[in-house]
PDB file of N, CA and C in Angstrom:
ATOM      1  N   UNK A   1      -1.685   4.028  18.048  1.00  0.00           N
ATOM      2  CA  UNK A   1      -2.046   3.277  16.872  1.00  0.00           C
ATOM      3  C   UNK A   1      -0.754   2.800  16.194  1.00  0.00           C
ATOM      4  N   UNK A   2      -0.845   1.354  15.632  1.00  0.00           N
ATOM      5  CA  UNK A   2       0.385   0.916  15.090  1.00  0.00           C
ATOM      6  C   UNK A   2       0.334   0.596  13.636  1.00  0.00           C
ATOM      7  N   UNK A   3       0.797   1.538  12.355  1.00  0.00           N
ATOM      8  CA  UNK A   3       0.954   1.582  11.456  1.00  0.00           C
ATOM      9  C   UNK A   3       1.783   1.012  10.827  1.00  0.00           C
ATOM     10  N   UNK A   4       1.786  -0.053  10.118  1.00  0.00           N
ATOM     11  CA  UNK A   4       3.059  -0.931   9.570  1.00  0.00           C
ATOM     12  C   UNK A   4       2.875  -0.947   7.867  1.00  0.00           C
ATOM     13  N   UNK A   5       3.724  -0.253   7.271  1.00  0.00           N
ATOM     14  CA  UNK A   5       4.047  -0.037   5.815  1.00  0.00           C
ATOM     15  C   UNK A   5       4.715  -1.461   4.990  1.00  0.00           C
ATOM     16  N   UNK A   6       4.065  -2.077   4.238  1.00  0.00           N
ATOM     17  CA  UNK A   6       4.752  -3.581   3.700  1.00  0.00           C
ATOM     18  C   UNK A   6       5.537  -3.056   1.939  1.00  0.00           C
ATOM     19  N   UNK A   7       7.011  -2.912   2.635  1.00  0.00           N
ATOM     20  CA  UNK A   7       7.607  -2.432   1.635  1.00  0.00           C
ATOM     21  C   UNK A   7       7.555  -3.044   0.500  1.00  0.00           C
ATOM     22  N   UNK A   8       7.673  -4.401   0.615  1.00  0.00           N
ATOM     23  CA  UNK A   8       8.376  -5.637  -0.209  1.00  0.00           C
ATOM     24  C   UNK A   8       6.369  -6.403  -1.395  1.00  0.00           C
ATOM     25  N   UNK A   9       6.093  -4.943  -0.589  1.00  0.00           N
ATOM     26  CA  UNK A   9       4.365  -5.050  -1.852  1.00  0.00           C
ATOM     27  C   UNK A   9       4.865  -4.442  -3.312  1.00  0.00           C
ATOM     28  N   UNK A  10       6.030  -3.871  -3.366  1.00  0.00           N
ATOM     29  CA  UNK A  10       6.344  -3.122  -4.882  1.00  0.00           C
ATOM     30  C   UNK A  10       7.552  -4.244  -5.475  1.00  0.00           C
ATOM     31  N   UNK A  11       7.381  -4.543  -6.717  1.00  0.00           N
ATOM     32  CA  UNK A  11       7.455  -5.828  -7.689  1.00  0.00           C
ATOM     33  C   UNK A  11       9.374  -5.274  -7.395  1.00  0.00           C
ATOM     34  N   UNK A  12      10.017  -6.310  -7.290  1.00  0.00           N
ATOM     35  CA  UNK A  12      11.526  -6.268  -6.967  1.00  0.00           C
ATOM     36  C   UNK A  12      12.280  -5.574  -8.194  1.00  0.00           C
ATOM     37  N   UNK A  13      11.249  -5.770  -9.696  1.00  0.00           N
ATOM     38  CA  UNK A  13      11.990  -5.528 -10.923  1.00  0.00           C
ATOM     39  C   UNK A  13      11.287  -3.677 -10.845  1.00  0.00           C
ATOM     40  N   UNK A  14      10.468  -3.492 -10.230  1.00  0.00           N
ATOM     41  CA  UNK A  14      10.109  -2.031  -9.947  1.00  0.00           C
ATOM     42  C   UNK A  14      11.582  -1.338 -10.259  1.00  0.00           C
ATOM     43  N   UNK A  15      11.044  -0.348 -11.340  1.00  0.00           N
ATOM     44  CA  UNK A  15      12.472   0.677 -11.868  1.00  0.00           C
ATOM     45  C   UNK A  15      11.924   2.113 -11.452  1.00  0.00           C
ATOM     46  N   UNK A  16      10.811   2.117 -10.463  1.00  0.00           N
ATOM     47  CA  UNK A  16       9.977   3.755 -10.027  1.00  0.00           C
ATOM     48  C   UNK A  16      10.620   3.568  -8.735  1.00  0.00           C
ATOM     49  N   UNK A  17      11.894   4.095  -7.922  1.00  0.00           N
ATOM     50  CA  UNK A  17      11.887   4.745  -6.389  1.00  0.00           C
ATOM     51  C   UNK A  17      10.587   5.444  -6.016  1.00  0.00           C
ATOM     52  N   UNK A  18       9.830   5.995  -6.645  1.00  0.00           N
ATOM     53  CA  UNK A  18       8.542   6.495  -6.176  1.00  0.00           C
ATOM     54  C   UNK A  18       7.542   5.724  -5.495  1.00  0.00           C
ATOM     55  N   UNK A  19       7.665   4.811  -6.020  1.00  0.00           N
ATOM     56  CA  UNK A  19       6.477   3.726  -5.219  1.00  0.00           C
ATOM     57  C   UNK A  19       6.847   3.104  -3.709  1.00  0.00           C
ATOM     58  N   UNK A  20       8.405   3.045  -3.835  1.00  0.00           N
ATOM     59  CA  UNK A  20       8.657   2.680  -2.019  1.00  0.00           C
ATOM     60  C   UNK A  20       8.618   3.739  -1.678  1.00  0.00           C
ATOM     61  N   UNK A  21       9.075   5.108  -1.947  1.00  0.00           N
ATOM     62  CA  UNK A  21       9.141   6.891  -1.453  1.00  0.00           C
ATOM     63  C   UNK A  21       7.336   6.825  -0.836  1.00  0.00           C
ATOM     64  N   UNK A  22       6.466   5.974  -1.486  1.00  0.00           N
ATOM     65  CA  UNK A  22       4.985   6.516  -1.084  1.00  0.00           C
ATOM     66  C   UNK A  22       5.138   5.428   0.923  1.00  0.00           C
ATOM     67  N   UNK A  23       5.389   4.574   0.453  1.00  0.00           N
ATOM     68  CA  UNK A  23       5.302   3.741   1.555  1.00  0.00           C
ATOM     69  C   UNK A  23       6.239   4.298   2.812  1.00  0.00           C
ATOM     70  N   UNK A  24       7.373   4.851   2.415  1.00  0.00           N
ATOM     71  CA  UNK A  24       8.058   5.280   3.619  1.00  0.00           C
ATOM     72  C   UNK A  24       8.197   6.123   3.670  1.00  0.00           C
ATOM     73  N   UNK A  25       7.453   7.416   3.224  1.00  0.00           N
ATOM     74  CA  UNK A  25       6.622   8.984   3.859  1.00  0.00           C
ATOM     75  C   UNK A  25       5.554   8.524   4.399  1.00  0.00           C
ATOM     76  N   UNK A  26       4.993   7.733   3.729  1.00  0.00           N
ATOM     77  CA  UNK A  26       3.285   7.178   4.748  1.00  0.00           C
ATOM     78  C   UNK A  26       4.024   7.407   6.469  1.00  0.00           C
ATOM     79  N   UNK A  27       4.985   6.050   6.336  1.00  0.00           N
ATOM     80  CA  UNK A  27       5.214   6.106   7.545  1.00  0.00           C
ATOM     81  C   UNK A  27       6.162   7.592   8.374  1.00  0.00           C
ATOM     82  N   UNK A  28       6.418   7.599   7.673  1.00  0.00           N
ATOM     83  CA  UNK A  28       7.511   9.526   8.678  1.00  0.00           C
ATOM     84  C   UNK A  28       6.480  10.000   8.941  1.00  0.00           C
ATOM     85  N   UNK A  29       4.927  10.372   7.713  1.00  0.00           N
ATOM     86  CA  UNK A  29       4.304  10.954   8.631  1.00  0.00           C
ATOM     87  C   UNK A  29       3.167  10.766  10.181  1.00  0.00           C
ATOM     88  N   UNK A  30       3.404   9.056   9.902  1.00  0.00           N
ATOM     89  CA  UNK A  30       2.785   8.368  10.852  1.00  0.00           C
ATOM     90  C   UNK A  30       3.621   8.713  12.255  1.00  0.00           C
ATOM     91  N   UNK A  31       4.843   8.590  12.370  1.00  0.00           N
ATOM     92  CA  UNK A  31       5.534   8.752  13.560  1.00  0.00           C
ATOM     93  C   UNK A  31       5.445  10.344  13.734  1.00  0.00           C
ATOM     94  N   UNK A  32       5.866  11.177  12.800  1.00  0.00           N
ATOM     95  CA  UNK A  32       5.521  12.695  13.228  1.00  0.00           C
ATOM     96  C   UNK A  32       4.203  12.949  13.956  1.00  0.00           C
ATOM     97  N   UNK A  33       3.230  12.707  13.992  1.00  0.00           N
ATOM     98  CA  UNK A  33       1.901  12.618  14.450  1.00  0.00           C
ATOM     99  C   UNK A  33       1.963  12.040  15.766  1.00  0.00           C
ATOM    100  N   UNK A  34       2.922  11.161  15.911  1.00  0.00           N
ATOM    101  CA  UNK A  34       3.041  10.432  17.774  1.00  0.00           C
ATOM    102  C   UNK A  34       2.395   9.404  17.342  1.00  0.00           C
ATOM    103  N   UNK A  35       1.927   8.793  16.396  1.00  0.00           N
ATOM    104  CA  UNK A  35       1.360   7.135  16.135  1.00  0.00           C
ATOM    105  C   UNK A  35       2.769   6.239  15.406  1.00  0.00           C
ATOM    106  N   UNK A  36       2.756   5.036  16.376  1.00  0.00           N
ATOM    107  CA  UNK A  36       3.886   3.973  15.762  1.00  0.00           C
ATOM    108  C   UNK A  36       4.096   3.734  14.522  1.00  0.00           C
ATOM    109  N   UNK A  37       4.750   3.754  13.527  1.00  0.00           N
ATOM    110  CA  UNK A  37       4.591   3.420  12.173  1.00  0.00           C
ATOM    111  C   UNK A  37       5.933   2.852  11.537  1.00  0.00           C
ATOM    112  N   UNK A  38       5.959   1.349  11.107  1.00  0.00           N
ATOM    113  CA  UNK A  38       7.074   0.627  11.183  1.00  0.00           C
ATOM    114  C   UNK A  38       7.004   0.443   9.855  1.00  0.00           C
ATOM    115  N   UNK A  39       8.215   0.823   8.983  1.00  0.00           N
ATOM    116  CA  UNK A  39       8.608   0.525   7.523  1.00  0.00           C
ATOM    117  C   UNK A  39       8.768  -1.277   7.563  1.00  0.00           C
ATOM    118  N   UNK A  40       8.328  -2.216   7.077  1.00  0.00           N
ATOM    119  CA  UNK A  40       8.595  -3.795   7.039  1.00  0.00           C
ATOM    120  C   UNK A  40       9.194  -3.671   5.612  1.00  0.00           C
ATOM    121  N   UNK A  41      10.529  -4.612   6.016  1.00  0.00           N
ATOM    122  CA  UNK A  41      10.526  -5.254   4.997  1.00  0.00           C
ATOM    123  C   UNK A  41      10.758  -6.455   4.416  1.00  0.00           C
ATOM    124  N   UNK A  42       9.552  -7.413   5.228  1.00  0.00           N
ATOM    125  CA  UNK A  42       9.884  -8.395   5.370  1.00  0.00           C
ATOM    126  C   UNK A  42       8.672  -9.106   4.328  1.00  0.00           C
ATOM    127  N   UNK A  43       8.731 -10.700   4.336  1.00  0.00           N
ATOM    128  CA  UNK A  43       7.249 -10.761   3.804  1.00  0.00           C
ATOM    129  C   UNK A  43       6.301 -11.315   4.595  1.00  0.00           C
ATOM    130  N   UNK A  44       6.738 -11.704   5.655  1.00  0.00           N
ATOM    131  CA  UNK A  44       5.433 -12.472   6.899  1.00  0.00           C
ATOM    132  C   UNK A  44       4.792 -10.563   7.539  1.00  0.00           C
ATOM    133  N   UNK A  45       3.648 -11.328   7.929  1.00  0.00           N
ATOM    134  CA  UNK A  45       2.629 -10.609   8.470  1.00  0.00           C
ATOM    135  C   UNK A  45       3.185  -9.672  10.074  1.00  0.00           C
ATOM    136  N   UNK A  46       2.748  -8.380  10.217  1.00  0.00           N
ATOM    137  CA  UNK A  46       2.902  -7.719  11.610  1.00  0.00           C
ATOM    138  C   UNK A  46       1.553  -7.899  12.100  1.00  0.00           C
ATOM    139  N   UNK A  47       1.119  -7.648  13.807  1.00  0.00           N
ATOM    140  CA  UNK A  47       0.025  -7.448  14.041  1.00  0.00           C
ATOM    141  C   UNK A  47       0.128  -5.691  13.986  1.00  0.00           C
ATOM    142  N   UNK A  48      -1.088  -5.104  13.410  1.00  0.00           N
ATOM    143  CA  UNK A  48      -0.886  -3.667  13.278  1.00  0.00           C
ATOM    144  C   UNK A  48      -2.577  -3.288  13.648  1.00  0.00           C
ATOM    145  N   UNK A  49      -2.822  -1.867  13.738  1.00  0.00           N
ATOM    146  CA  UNK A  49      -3.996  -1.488  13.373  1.00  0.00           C
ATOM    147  C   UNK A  49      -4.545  -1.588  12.113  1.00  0.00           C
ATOM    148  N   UNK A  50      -3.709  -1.123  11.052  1.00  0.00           N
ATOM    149  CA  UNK A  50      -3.408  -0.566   9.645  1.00  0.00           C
ATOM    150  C   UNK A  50      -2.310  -0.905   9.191  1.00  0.00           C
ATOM    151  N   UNK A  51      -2.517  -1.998   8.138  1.00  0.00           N
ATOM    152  CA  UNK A  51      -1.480  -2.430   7.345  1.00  0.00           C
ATOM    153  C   UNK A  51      -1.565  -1.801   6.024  1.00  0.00           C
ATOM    154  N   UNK A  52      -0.118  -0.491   5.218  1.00  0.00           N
ATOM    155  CA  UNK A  52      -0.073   0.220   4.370  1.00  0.00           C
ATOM    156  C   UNK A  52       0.233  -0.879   2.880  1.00  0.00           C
ATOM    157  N   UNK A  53      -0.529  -0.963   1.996  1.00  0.00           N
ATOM    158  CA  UNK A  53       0.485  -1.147   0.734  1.00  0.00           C
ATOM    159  C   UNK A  53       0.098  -0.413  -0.762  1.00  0.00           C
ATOM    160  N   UNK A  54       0.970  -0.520  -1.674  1.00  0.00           N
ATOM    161  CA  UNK A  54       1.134   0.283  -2.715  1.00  0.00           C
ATOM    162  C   UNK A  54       0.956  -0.595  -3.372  1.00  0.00           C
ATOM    163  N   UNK A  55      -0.528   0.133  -4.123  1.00  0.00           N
ATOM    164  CA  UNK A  55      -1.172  -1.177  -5.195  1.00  0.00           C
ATOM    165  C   UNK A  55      -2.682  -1.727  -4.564  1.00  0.00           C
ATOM    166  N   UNK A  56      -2.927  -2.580  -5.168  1.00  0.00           N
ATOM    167  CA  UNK A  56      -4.355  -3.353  -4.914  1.00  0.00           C
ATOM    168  C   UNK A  56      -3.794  -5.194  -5.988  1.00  0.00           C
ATOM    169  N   UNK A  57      -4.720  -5.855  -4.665  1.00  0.00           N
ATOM    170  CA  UNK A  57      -4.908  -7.012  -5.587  1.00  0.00           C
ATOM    171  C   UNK A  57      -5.868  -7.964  -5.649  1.00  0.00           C
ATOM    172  N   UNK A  58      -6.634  -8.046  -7.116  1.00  0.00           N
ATOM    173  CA  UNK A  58      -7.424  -8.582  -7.205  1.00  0.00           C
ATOM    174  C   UNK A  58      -7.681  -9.950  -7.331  1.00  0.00           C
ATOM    175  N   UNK A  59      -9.042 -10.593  -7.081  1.00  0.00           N
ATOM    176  CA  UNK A  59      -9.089 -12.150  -6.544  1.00  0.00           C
ATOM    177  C   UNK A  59      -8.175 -13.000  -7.826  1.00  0.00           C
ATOM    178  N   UNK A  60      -8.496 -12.729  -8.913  1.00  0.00           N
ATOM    179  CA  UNK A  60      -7.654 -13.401  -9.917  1.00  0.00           C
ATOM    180  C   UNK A  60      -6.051 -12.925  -9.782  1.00  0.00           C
ATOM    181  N   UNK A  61      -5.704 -12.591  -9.163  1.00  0.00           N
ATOM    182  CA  UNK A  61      -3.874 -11.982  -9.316  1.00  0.00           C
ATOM    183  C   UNK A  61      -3.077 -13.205  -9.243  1.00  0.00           C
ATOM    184  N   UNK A  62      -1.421 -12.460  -9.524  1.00  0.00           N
ATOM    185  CA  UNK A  62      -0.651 -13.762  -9.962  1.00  0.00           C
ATOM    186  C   UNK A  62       0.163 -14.088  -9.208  1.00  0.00           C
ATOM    187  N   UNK A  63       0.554 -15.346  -8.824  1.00  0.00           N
ATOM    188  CA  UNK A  63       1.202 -15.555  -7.863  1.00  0.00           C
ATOM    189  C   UNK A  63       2.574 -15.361  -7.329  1.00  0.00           C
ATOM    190  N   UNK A  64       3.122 -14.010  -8.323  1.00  0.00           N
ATOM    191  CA  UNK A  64       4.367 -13.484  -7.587  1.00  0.00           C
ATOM    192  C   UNK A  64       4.028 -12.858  -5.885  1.00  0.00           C
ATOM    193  N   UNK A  65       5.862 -12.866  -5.466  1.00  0.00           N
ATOM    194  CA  UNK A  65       6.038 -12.703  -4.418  1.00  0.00           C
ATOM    195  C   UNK A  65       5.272 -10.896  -3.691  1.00  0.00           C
ATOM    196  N   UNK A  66       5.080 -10.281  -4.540  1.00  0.00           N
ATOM    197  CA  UNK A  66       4.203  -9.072  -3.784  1.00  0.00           C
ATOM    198  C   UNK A  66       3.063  -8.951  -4.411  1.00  0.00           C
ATOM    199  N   UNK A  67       2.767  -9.596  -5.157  1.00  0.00           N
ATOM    200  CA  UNK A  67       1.066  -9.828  -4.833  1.00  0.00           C
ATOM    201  C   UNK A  67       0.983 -10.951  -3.995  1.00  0.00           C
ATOM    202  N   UNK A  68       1.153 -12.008  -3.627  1.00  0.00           N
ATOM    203  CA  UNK A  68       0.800 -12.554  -2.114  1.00  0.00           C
ATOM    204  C   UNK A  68       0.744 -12.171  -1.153  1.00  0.00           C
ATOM    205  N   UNK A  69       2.000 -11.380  -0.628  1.00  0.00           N
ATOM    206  CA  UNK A  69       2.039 -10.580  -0.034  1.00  0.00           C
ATOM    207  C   UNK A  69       0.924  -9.313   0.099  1.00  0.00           C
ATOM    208  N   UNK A  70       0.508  -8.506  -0.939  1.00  0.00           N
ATOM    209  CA  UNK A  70      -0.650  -7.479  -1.381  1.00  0.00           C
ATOM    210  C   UNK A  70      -1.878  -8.681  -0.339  1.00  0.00           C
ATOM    211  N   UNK A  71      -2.177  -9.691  -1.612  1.00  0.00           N
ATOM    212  CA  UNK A  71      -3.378 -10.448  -0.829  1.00  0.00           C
ATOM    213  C   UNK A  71      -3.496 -10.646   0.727  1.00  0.00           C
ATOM    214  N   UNK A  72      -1.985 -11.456   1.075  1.00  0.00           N
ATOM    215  CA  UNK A  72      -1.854 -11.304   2.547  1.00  0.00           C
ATOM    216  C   UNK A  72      -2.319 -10.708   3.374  1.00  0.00           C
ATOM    217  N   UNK A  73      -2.012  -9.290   3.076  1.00  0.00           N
ATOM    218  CA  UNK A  73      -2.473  -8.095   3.866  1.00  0.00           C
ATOM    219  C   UNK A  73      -3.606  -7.663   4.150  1.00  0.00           C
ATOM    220  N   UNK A  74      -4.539  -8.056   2.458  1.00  0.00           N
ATOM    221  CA  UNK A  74      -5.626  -7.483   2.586  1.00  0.00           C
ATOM    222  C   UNK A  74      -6.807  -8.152   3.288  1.00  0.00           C
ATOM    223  N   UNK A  75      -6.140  -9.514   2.931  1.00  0.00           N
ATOM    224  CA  UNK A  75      -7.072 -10.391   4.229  1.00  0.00           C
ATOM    225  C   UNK A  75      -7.153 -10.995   5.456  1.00  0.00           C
ATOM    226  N   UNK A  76      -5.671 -10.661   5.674  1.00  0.00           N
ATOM    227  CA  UNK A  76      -5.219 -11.203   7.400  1.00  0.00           C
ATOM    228  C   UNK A  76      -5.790 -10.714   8.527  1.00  0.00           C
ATOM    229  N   UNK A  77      -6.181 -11.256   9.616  1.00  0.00           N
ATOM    230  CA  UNK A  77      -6.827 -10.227  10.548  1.00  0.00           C
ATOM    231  C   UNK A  77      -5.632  -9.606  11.592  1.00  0.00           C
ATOM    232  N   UNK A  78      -4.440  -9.717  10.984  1.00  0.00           N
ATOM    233  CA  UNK A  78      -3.396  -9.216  11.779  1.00  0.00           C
ATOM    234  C   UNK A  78      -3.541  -8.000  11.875  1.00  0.00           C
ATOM    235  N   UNK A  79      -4.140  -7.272  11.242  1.00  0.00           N
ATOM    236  CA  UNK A  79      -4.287  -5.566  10.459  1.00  0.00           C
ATOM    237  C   UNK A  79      -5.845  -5.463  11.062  1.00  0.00           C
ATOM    238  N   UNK A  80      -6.155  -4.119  11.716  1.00  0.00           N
ATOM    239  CA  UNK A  80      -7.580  -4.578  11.779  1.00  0.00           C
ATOM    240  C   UNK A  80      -8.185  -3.354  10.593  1.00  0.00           C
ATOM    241  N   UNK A  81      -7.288  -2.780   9.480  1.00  0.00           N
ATOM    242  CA  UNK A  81      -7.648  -2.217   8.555  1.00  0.00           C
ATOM    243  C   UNK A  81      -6.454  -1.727   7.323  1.00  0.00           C
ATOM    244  N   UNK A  82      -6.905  -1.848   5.522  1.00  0.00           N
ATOM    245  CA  UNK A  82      -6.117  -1.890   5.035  1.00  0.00           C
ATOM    246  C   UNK A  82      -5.812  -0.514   4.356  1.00  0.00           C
ATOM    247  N   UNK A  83      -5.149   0.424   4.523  1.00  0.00           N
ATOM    248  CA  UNK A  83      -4.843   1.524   3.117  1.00  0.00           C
ATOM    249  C   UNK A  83      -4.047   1.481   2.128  1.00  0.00           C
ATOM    250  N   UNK A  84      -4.597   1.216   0.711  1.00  0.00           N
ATOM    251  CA  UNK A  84      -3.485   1.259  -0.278  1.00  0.00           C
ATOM    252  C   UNK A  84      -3.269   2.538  -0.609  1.00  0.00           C
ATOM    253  N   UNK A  85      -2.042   3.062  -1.242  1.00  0.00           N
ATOM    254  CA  UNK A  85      -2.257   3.943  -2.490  1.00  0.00           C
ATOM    255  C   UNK A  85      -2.164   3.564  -3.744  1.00  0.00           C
ATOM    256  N   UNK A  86      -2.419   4.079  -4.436  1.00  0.00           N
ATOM    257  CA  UNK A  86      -2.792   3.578  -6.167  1.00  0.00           C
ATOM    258  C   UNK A  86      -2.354   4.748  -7.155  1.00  0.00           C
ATOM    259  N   UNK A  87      -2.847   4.716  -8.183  1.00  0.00           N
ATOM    260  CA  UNK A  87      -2.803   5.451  -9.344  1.00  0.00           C
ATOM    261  C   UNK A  87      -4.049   6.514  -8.831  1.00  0.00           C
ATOM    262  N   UNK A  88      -3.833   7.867  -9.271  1.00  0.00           N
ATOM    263  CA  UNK A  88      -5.207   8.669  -9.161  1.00  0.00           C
ATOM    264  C   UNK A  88      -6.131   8.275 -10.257  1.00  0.00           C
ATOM    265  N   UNK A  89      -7.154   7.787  -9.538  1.00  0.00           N
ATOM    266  CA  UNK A  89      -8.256   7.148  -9.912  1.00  0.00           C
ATOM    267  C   UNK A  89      -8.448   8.016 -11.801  1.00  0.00           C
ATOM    268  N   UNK A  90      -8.836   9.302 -11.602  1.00  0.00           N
ATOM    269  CA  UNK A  90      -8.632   9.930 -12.766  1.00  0.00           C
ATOM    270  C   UNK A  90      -7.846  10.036 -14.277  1.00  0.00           C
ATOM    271  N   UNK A  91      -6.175  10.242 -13.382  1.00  0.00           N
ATOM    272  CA  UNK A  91      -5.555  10.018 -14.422  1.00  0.00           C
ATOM    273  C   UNK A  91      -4.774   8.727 -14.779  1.00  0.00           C
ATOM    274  N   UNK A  92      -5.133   7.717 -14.192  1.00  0.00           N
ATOM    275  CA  UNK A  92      -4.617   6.569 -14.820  1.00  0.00           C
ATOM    276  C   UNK A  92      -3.787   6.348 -16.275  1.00  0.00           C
ATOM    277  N   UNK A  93      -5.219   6.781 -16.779  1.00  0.00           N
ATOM    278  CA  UNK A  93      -5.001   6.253 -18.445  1.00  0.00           C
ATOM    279  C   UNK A  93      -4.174   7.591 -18.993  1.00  0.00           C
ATOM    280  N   UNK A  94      -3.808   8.529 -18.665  1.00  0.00           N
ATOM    281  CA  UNK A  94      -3.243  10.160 -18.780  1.00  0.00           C
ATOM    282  C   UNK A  94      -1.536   9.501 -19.003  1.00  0.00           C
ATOM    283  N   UNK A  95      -1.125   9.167 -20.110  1.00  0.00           N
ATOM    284  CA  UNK A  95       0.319   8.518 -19.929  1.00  0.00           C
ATOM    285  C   UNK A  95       0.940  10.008 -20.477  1.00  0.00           C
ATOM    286  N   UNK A  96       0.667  11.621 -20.262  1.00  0.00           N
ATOM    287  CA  UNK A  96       1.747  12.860 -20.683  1.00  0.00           C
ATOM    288  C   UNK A  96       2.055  12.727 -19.181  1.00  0.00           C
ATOM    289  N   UNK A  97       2.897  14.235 -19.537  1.00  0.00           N
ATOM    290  CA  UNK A  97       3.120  14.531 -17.650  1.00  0.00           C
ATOM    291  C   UNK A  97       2.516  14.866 -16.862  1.00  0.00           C
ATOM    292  N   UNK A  98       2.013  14.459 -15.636  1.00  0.00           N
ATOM    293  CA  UNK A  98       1.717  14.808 -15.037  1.00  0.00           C
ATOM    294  C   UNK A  98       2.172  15.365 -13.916  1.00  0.00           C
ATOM    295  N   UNK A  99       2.573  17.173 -13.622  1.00  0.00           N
ATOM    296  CA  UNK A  99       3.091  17.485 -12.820  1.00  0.00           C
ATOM    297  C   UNK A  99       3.007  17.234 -11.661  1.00  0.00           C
ATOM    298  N   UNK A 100       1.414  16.727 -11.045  1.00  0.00           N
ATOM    299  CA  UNK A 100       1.054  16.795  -9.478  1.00  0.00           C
ATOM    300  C   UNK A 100       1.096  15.555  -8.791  1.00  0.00           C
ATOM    301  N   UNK A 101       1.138  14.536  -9.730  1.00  0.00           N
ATOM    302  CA  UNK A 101       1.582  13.200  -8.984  1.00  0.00           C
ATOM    303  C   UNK A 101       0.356  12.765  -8.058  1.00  0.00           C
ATOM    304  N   UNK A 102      -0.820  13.157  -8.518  1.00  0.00           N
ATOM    305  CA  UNK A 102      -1.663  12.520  -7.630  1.00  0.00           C
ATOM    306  C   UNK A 102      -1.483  11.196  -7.348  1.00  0.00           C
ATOM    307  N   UNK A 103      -1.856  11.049  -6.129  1.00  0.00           N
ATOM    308  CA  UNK A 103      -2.104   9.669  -5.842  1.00  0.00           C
ATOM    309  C   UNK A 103      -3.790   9.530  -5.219  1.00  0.00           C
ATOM    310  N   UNK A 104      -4.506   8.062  -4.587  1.00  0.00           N
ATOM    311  CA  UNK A 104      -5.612   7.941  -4.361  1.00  0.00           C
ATOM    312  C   UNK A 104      -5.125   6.798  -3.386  1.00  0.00           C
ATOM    313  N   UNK A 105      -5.619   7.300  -2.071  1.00  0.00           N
ATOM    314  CA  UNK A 105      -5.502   6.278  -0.910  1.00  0.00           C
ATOM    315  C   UNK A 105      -6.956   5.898  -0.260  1.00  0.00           C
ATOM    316  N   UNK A 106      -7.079   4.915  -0.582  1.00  0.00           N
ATOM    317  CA  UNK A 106      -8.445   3.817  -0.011  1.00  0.00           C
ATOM    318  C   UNK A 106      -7.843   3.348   0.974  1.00  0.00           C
ATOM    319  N   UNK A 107      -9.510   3.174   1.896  1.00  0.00           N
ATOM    320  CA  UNK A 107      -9.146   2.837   2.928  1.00  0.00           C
ATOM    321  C   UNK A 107      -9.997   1.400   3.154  1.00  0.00           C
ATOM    322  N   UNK A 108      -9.300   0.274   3.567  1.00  0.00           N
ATOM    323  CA  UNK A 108     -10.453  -1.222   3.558  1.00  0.00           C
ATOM    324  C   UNK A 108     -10.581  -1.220   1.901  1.00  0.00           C
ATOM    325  N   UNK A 109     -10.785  -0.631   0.908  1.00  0.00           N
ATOM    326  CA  UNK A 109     -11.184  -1.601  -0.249  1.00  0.00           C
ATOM    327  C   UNK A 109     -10.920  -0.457  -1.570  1.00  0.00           C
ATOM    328  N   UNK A 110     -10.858  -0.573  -2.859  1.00  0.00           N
ATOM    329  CA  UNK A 110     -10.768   0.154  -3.959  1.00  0.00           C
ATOM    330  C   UNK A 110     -11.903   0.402  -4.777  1.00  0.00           C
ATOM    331  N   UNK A 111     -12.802  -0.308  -4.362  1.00  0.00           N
ATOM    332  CA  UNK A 111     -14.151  -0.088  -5.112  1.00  0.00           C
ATOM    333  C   UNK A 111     -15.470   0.268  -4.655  1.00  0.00           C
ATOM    334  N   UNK A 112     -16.212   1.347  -5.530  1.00  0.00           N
ATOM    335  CA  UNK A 112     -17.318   1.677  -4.272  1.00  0.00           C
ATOM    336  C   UNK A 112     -17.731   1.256  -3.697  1.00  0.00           C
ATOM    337  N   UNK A 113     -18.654  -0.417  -3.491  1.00  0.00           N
ATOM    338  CA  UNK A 113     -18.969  -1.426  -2.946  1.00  0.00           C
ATOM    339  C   UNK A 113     -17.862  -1.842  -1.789  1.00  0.00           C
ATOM    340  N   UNK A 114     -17.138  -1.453  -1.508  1.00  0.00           N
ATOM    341  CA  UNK A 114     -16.332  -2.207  -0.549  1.00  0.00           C
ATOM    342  C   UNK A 114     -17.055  -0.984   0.866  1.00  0.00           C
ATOM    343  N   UNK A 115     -16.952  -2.355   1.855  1.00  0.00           N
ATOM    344  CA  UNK A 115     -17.433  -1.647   3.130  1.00  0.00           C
ATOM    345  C   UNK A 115     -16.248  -1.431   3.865  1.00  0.00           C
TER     346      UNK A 115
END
């Protein structure tokens, strides 16, 4: 299986190292497992099984360079499936500390309705 992580999905003015850290552990643990898993950091499309990105984007989004990219992904048939990670669904709105750093990884879509 060929796992390709789209680095260049986290906003360039991004001041969190955490958000590329999610995208390129995705992939270490993709290759530890014996499945291909290629950090990109490019902005054109790979053919993959599973194309990774950090974030979601919705039909109204704006036309910076990683949300096109985000959209790209989520609708290209280069990928024949999408996983984001996101905010934990829960604590979103929770702006104290949160020690555990949840995250929430969907798979194909972010909303219950998605097939």
């Amino acid at each position: 299986m060929k796992v390709v992580s789209y680095y260049n999905v986290v906003p360039v003015v991004n001041k969190s190292q955490e958000k590329f850290d999610i995208l390129t552990k995705f992939i270490k643990g993709v290759n530890a497992v014996g499945d291909e898993g290629v950090l990109h950091k490019g902005f054109d499309l790979q053919q993959c099984d599973v194309g990774v990105i950090q974030g979601w984007q919705h039909d109204l989004g704006k036309n910076m360079a990683h949300l096109k990219l985000r959209k790209s992904v989520m609708d290209n048939t280069a990928n024949k499936h999408v996983c984001t990670a996101d905010a934990n669904l829960f604590l979103y709105a929770n702006k104290t500390n949160q020690p555990h750093h949840y995250l929430r990884y969907s798979f194909d879509g972010v909303f219950p309705n998605t097939q």
